[in-house]
N, C-alpha and C. Protein backbone atom coordinates (compact mmCIF):
# COMPACT_ATOMS: atom_id res chain seq x y z
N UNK A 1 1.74 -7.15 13.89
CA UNK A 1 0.39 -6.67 13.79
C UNK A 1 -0.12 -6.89 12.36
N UNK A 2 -1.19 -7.21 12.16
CA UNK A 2 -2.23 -7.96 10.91
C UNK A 2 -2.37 -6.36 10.89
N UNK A 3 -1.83 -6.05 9.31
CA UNK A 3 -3.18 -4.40 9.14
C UNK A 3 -3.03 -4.02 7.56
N UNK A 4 -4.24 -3.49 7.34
CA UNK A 4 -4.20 -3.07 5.83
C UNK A 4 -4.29 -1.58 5.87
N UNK A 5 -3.64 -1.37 4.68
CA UNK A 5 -3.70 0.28 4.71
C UNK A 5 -4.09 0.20 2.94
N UNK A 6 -5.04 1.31 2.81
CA UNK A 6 -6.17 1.55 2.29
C UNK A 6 -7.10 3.00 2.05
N UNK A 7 -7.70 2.93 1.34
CA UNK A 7 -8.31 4.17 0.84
C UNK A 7 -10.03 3.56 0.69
N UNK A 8 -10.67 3.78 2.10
CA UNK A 8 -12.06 4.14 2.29
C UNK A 8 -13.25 4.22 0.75
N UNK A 9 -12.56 5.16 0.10
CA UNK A 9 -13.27 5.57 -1.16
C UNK A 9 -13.04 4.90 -2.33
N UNK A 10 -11.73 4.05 -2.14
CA UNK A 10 -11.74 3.31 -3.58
C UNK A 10 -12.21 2.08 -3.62
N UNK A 11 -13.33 2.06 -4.38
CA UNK A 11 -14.14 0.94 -4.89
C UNK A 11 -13.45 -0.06 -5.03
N UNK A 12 -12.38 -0.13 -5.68
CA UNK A 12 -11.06 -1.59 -5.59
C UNK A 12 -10.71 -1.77 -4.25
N UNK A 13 -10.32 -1.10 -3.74
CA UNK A 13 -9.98 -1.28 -1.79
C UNK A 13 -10.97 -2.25 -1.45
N UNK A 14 -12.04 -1.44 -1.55
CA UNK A 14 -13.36 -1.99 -0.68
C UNK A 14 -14.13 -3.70 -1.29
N UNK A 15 -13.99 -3.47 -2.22
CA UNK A 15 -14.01 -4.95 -3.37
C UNK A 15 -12.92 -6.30 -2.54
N UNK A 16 -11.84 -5.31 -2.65
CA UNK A 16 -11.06 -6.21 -2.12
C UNK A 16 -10.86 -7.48 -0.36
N UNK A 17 -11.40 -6.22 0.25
CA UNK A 17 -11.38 -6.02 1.61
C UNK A 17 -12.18 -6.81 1.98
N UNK A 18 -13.44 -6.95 0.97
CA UNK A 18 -14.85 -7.49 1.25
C UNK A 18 -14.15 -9.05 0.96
N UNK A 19 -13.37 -9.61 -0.83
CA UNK A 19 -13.11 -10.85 -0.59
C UNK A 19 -12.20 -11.08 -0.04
N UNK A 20 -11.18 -10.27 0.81
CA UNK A 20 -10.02 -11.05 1.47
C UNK A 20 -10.71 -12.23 2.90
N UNK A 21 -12.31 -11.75 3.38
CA UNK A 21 -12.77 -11.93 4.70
C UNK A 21 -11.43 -11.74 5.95
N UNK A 22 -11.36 -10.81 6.01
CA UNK A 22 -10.68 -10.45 6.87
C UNK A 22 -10.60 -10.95 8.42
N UNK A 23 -9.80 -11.42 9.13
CA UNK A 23 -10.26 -12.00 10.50
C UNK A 23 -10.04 -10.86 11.37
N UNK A 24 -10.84 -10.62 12.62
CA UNK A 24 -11.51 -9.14 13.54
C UNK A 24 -10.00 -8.21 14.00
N UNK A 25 -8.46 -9.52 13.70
CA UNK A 25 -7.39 -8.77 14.36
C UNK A 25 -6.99 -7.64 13.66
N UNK A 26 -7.36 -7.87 12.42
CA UNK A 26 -7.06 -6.51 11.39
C UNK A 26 -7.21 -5.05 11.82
N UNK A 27 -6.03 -4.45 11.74
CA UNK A 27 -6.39 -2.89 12.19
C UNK A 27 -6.06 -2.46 10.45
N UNK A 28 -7.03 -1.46 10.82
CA UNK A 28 -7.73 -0.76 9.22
C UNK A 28 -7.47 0.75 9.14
N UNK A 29 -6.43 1.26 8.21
CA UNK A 29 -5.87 2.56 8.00
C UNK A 29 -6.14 2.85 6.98
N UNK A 30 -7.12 4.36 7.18
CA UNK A 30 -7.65 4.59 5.72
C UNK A 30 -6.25 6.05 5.58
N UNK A 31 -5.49 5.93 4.41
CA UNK A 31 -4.37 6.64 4.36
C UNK A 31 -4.66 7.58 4.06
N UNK A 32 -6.22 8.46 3.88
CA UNK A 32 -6.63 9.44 3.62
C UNK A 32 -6.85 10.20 4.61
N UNK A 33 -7.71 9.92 6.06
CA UNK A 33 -7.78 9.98 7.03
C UNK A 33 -6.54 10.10 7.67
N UNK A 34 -5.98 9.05 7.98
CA UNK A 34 -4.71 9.04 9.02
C UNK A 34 -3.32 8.78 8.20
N UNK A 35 -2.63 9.21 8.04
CA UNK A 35 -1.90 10.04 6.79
C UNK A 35 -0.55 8.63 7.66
N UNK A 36 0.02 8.34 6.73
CA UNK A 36 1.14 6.85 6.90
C UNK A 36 2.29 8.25 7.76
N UNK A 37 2.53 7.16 8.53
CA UNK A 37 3.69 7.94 9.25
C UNK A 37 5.16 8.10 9.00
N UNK A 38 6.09 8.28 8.83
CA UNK A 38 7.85 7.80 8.77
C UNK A 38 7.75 6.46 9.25
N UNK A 39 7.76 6.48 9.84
CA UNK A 39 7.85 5.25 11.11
C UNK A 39 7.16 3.81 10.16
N UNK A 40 6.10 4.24 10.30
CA UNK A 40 4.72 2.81 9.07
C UNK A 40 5.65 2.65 7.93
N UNK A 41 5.86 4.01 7.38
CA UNK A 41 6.63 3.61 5.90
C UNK A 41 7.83 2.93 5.74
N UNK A 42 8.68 3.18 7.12
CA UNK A 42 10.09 2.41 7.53
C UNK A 42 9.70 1.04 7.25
N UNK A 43 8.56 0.55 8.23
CA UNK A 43 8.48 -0.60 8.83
C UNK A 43 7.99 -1.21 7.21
N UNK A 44 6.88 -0.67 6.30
CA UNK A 44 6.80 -1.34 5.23
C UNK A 44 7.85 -1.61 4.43
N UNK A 45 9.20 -0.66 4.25
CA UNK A 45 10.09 -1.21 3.71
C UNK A 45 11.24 -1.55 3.80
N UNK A 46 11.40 -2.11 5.17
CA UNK A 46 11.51 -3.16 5.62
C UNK A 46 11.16 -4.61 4.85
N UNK A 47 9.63 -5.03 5.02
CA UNK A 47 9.47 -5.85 4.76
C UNK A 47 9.12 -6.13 3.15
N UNK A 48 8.85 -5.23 2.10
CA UNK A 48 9.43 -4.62 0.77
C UNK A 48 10.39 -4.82 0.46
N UNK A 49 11.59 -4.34 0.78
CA UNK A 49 12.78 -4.48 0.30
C UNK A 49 12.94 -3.02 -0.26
N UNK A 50 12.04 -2.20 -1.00
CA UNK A 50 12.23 -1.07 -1.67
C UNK A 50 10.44 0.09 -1.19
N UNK A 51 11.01 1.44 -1.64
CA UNK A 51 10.26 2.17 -1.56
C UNK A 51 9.34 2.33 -2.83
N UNK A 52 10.50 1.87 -3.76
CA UNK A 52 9.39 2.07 -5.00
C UNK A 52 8.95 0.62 -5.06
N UNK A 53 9.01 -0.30 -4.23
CA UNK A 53 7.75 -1.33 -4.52
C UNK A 53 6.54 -1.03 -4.10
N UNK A 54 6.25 0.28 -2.99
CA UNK A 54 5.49 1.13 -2.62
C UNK A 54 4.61 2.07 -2.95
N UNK A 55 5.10 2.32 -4.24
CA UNK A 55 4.83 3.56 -5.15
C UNK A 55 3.69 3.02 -5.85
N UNK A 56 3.40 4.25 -6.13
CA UNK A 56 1.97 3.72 -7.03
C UNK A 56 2.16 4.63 -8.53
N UNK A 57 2.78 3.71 -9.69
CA UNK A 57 2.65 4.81 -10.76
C UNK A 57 1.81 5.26 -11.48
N UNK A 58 0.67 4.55 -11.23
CA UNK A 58 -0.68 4.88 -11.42
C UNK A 58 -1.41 6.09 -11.07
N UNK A 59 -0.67 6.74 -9.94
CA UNK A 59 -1.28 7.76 -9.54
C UNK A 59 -1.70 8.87 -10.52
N UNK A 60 -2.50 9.86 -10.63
CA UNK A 60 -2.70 10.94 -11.75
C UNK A 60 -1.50 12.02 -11.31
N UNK A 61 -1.42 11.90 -9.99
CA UNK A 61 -0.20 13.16 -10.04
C UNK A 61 1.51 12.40 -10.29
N UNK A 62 1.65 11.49 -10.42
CA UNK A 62 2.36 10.88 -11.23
C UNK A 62 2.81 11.52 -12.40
N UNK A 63 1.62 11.47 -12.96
CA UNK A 63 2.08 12.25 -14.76
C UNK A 63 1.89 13.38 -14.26
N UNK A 64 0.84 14.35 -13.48
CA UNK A 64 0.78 15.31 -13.67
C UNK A 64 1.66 16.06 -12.57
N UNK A 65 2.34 15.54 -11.80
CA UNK A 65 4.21 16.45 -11.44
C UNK A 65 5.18 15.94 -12.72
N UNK A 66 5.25 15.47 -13.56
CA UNK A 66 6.32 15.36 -14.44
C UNK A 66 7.01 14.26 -13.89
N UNK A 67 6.47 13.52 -12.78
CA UNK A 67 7.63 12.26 -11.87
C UNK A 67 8.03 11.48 -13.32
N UNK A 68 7.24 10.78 -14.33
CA UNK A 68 7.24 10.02 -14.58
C UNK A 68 8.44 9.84 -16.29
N UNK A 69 8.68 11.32 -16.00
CA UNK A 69 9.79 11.41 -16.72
C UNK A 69 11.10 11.63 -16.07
N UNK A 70 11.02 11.65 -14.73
CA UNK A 70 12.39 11.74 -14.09
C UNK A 70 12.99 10.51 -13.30
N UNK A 71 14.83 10.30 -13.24
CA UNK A 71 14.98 9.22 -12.58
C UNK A 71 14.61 9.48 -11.36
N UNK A 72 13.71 8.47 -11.01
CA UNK A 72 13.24 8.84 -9.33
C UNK A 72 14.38 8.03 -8.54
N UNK A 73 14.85 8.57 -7.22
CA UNK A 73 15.35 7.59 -6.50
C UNK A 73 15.02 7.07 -5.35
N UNK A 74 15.46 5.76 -4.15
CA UNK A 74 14.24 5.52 -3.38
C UNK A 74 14.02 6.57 -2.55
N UNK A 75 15.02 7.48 -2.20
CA UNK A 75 14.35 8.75 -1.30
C UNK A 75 14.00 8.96 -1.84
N UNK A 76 13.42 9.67 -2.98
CA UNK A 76 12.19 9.88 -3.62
C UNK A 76 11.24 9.88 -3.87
N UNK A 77 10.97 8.44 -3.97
CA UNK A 77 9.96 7.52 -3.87
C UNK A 77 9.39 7.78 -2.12
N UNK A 78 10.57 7.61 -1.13
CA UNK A 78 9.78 7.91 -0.13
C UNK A 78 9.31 8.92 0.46
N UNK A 79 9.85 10.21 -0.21
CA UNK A 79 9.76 11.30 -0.28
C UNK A 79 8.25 11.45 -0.30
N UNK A 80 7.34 11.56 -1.67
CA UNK A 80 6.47 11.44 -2.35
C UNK A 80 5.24 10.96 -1.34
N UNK A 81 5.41 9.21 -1.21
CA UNK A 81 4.59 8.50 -0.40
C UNK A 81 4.14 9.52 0.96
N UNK A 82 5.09 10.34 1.33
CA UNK A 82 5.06 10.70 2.58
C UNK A 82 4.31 12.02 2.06
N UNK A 83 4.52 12.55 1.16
CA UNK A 83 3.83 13.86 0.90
C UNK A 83 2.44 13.58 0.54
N UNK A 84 2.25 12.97 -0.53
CA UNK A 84 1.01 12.44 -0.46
C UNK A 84 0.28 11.25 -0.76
N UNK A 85 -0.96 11.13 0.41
CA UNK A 85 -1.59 9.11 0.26
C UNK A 85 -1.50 9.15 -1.19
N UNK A 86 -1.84 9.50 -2.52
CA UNK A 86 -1.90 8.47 -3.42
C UNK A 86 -0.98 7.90 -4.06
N UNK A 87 0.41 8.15 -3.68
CA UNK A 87 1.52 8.04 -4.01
C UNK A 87 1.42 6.43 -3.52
N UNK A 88 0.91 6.11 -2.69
CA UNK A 88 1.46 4.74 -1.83
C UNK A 88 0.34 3.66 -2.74
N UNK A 89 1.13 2.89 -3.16
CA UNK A 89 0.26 1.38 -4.37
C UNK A 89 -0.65 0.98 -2.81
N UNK A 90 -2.02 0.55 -3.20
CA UNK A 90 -2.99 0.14 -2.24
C UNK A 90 -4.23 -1.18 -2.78
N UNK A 91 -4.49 -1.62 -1.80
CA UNK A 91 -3.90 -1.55 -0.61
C UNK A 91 -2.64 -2.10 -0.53
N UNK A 92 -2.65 -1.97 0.61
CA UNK A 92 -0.96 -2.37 1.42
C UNK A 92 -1.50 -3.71 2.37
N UNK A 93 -1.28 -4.90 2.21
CA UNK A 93 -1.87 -5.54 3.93
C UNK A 93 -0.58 -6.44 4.18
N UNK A 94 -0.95 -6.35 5.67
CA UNK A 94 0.54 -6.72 6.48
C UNK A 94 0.05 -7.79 7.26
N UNK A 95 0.43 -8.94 6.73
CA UNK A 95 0.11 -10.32 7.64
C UNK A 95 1.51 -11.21 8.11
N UNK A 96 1.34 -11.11 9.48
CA UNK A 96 2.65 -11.94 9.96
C UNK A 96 3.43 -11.50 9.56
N UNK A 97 4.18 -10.31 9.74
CA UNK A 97 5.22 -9.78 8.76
C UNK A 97 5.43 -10.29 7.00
N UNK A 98 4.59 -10.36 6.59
CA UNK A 98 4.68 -10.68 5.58
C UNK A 98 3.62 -9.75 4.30
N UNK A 99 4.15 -9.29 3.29
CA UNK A 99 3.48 -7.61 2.81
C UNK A 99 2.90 -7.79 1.57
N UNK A 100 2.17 -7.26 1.24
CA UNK A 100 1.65 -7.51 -0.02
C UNK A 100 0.92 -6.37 -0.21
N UNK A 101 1.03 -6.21 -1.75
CA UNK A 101 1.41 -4.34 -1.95
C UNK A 101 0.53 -4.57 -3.45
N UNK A 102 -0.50 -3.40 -3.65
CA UNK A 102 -1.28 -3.54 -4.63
C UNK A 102 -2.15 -4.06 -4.97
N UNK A 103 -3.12 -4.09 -5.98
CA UNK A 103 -4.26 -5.20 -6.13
C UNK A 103 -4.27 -5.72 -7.27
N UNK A 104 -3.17 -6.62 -7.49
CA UNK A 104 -3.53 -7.53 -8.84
C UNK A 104 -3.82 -8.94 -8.23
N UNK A 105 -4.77 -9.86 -9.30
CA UNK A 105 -5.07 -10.63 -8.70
C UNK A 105 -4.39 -11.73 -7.96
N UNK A 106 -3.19 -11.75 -8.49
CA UNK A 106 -2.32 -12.56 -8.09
C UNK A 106 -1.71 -12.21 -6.61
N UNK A 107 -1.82 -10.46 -6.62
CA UNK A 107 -1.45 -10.28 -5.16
C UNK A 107 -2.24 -10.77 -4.45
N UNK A 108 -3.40 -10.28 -4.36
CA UNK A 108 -4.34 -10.72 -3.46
C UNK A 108 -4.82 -11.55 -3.35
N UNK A 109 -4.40 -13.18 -4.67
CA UNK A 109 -4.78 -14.61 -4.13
C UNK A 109 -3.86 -14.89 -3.41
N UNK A 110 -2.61 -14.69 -3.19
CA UNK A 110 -1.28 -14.62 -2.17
C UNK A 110 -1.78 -14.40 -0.82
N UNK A 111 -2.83 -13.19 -0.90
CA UNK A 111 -3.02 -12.71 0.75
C UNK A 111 -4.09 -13.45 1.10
N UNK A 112 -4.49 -14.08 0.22
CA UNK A 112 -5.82 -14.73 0.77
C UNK A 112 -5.59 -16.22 0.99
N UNK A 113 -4.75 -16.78 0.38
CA UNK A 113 -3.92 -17.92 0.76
C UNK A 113 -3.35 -17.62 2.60
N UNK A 114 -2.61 -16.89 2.00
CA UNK A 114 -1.54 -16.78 3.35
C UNK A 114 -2.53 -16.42 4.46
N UNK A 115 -3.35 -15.84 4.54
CA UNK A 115 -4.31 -15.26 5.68
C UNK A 115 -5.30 -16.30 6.19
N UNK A 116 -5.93 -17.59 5.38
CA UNK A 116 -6.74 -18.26 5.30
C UNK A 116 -5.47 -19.34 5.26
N UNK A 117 -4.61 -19.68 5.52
CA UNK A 117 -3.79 -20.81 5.50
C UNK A 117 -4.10 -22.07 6.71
């Protein structure tokens, strides 16, 4: 399944979303709304390799739980993601089993390659 997971409200999401042109098979999870499941988070890392390629250290509650001074480990990391959406690096989009995690530009000329191939 083609799907991005995403946050509705962030202006980078939506920036993004707009240049990936997305084709109609895309199913669209706003992780604010419909909260990532065990199951979604398995399957992303899976194709990750890790939970903290998942993580977002960017987050503000990042610094502000103290995470960012402790060794985190990947239960941890998946711990977190699961407690709360901003924990999870976004977007997330899942094409052909194939994952791409975050928005630097380089990620997302990757997804836009691979999607538009």
């Amino acid at each position: 399944m083609n799907k991005i997971y995403y946050l509705k409200t962030c202006s980078t999401c939506v920036r993004i979303i707009k240049s990936l042109q997305l084709p109609s098979n895309f199913v669209f999870q706003d992780i604010k709304e419909e909260e990532i499941t065990v199951k979604q988070l398995e399957e992303l890392y899976k194709l990750s390799g890790s939970y903290e390629a998942l993580f977002s250290k960017r987050a503000k509650l990042y610094k502000e739980m103290g995470l960012k001074d402790m060794n985190l480990t990947e239960k941890d990391y998946k711990h977190y993601i699961l407690e709360h959406y901003t924990f999870l690096s976004r977007p997330v989009i899942v094409f052909k089993n194939q994952i791409f995690i975050g928005n630097s530009a380089k990620t997302i000329e990757l997804a836009k390659l691979a999607i538009h191939e």
